[in-house]
Protein backbone atom coordinates (compact mmCIF):
# COMPACT_ATOMS: atom_id res chain seq x y z
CA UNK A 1 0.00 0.00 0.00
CA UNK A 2 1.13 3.38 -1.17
CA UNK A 3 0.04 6.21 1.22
CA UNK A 4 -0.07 10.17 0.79
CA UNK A 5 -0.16 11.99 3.70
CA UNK A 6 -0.14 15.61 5.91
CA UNK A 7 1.19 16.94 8.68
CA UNK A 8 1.41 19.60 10.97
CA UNK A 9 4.47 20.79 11.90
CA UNK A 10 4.88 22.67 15.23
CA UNK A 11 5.18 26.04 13.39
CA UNK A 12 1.64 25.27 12.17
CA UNK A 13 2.62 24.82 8.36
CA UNK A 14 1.58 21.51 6.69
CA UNK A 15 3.86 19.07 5.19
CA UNK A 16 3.30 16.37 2.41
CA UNK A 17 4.89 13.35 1.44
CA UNK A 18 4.10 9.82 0.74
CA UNK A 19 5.24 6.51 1.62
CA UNK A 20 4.61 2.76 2.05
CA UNK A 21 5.00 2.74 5.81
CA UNK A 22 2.91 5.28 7.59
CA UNK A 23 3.64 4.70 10.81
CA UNK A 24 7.65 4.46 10.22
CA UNK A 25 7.84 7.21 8.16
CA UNK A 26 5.90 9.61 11.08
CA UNK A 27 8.62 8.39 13.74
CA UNK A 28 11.80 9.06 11.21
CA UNK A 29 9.74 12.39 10.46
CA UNK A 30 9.59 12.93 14.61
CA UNK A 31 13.14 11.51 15.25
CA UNK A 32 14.92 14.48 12.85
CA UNK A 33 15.31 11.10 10.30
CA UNK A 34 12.40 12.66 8.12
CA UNK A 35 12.49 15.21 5.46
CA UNK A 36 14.98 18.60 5.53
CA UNK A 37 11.15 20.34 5.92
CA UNK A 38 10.37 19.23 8.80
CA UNK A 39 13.72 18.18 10.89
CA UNK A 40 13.42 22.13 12.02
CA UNK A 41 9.76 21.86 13.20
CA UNK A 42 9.44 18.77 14.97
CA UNK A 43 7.16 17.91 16.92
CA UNK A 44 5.04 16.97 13.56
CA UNK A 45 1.41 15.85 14.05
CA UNK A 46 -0.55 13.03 11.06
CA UNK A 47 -3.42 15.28 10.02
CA UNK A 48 -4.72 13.50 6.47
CA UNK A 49 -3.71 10.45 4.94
CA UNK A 50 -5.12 8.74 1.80
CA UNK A 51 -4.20 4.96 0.73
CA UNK A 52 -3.63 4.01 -2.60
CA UNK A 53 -2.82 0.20 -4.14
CA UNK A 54 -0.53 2.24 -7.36
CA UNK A 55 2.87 3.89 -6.63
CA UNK A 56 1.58 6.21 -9.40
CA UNK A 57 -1.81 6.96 -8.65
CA UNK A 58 -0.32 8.23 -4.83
CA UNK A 59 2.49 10.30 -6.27
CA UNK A 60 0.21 12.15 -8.90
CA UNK A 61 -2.06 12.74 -6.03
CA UNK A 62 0.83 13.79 -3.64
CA UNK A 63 1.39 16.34 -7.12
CA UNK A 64 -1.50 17.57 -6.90
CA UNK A 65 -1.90 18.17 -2.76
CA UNK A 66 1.43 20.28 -3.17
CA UNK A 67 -0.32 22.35 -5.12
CA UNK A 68 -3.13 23.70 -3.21
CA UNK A 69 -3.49 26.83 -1.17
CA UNK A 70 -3.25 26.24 2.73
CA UNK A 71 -7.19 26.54 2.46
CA UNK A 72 -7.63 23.79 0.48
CA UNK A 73 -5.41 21.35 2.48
CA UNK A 74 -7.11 22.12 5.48
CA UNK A 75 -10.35 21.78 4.00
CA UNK A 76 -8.94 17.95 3.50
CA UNK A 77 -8.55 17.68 7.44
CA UNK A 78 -11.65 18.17 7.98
């Protein structure tokens, strides 16, 4: 399973990624093991996550997530 996910960082921006391990890829993201992004505003919180079965179909939709106002991506954490 391929999974696309936010977070909130403790600076209140949002952060997204995907990968195949949700909850391993949250504690390297909370350990300073994660991205650059976020190593500077741990603590980082799961806010939105969405599973697909196609490495391709999760990193188009990781594409297009990256690409929305704040609004929009906390309209999806709702």
């Amino acid at each position: 399973m391929n999974y696309v996910y936010l977070l909130r960082c403790a600076d209140d921006s949002l952060y997204c990624g995907w990968t195949k391990d949700l909850d391993a890829r949250l504690a390297a993201h909370n350990s300073g093991r994660g991205a650059k992004y976020t190593r500077s505003r741990l603590p980082v919180e799961l806010v939105y996550h969405e599973a697909y079965e196609d490495l391709h179909d999760a990193l188009s939709r990781e594409w297009h997530i990256k690409r929305m106002s704040r609004k929009e991506k906390l309209r999806l954490t709702e």
